[in-house]
Structure formats: structure tokens, C-alpha cells
N, C-alpha and C. Protein backbone atom coordinates (compact mmCIF):
# COMPACT_ATOMS: atom_id res chain seq x y z
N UNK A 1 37.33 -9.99 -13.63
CA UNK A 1 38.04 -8.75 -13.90
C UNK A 1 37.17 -7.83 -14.76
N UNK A 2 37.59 -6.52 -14.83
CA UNK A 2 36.98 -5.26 -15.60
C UNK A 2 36.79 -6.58 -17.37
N UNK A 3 38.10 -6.58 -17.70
CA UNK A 3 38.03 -7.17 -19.14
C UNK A 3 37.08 -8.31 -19.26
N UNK A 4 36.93 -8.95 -18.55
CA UNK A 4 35.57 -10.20 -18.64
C UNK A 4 34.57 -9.37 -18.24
N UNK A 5 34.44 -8.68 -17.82
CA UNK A 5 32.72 -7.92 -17.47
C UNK A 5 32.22 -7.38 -18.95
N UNK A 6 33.42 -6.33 -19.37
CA UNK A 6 33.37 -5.70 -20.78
C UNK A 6 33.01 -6.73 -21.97
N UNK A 7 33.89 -7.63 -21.92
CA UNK A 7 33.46 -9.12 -23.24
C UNK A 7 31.97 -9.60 -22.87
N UNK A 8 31.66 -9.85 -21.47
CA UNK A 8 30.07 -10.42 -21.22
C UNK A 8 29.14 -9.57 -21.33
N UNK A 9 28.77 -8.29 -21.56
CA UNK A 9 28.36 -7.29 -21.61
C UNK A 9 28.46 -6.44 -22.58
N UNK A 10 29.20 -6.89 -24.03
CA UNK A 10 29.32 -6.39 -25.22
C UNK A 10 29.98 -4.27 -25.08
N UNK A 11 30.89 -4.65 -24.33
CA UNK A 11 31.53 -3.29 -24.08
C UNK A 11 32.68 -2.62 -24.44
N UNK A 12 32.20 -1.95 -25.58
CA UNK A 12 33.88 -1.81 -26.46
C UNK A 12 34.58 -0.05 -26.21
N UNK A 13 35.75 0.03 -26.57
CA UNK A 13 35.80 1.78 -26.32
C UNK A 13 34.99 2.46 -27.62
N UNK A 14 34.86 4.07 -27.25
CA UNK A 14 34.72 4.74 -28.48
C UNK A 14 36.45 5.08 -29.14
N UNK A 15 36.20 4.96 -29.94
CA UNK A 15 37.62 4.98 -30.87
C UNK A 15 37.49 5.72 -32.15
N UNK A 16 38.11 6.97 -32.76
CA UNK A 16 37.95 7.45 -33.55
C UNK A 16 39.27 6.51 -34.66
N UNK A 17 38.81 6.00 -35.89
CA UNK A 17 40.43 5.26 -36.36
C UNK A 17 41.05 6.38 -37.47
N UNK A 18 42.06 6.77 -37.72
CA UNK A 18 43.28 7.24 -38.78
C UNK A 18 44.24 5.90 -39.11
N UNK A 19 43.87 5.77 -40.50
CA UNK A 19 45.01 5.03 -41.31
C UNK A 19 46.36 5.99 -40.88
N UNK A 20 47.29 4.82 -40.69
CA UNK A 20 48.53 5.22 -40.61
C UNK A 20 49.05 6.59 -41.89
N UNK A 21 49.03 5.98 -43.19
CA UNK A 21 49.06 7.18 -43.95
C UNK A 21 48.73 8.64 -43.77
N UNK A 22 47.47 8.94 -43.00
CA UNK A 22 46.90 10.16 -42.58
C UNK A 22 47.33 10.56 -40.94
N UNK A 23 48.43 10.29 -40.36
CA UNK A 23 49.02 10.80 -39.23
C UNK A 23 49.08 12.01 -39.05
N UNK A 24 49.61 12.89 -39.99
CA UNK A 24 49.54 14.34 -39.77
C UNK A 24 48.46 14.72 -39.52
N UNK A 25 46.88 13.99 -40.43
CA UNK A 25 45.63 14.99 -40.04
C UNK A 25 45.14 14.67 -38.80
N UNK A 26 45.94 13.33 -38.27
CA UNK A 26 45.40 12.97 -36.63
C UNK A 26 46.02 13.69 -35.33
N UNK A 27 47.32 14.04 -35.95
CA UNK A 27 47.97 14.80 -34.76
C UNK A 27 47.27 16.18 -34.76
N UNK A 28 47.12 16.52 -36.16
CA UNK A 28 46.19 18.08 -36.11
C UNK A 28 44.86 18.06 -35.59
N UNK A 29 43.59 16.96 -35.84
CA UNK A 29 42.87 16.59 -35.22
C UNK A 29 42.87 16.74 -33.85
N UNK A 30 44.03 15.97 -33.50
CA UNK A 30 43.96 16.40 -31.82
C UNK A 30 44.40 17.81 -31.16
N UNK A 31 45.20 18.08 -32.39
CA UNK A 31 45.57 19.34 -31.48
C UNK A 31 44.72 20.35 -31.55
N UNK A 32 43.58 20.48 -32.50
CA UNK A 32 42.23 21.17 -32.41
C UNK A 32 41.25 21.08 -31.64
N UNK A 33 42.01 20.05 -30.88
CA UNK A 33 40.66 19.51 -30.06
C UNK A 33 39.06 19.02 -30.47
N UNK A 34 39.67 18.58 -31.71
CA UNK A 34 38.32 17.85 -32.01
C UNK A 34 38.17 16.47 -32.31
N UNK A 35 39.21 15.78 -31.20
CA UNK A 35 38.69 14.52 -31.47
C UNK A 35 38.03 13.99 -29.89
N UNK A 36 36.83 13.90 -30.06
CA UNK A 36 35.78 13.24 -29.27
C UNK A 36 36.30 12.05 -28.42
N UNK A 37 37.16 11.28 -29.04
CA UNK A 37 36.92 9.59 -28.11
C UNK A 37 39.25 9.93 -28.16
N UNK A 38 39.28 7.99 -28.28
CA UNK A 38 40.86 8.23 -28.08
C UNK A 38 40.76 7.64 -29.96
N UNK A 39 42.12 8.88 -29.85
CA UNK A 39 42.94 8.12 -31.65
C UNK A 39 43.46 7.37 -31.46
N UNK A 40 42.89 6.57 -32.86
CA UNK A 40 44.11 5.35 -32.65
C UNK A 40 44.46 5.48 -34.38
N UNK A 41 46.00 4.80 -34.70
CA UNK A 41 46.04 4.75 -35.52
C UNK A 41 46.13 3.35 -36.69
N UNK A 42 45.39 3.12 -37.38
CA UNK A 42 45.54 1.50 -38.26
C UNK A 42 46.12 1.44 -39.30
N UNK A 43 47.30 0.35 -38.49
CA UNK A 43 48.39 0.00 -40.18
C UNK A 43 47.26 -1.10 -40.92
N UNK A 44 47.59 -0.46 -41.78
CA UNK A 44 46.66 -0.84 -43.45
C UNK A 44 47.66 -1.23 -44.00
């Protein structure tokens, strides 16, 4: 499958991360269109 090719081949996404706390500056982030890869957000 795609997911075993990616693990044998050291293939990860680009991922920009926002701590959960900072949600507002990620939704604004995106809505400026300046986030490059996909948001994600990390509970801390």
C-alpha cells in the first residue's frame, strides 16, 4: 500500500504545527493564506 511505501522510504507530510492554545492565530493563518503545507493542531 501507499502507507508501507511512505514508512520504507522515510516519507512524512509537510505539516505546519499550532498548539491548541493558539487556534485563533491558525484559523487567521489560514485565512491569509499563508500557510504553506496542512495545519494541524497539538494538544499540549
Amino acid at each position: 500500500t501507499m502507507l508501507d511505501f511512505c514508512v520504507r522510504h522515510n516519507i512524512y507530510p509537510d505539516v505546519e504545527e499550532f498548539p491548541m492554545n493558539k487556534v485563533n492565530e491558525a484559523i487567521e493563518h489560514l485565512e491569509k493564506g499563508k500557510a504553506r503545507f496542512r495545519i494541524v493542531l497539538k494538544n499540549e
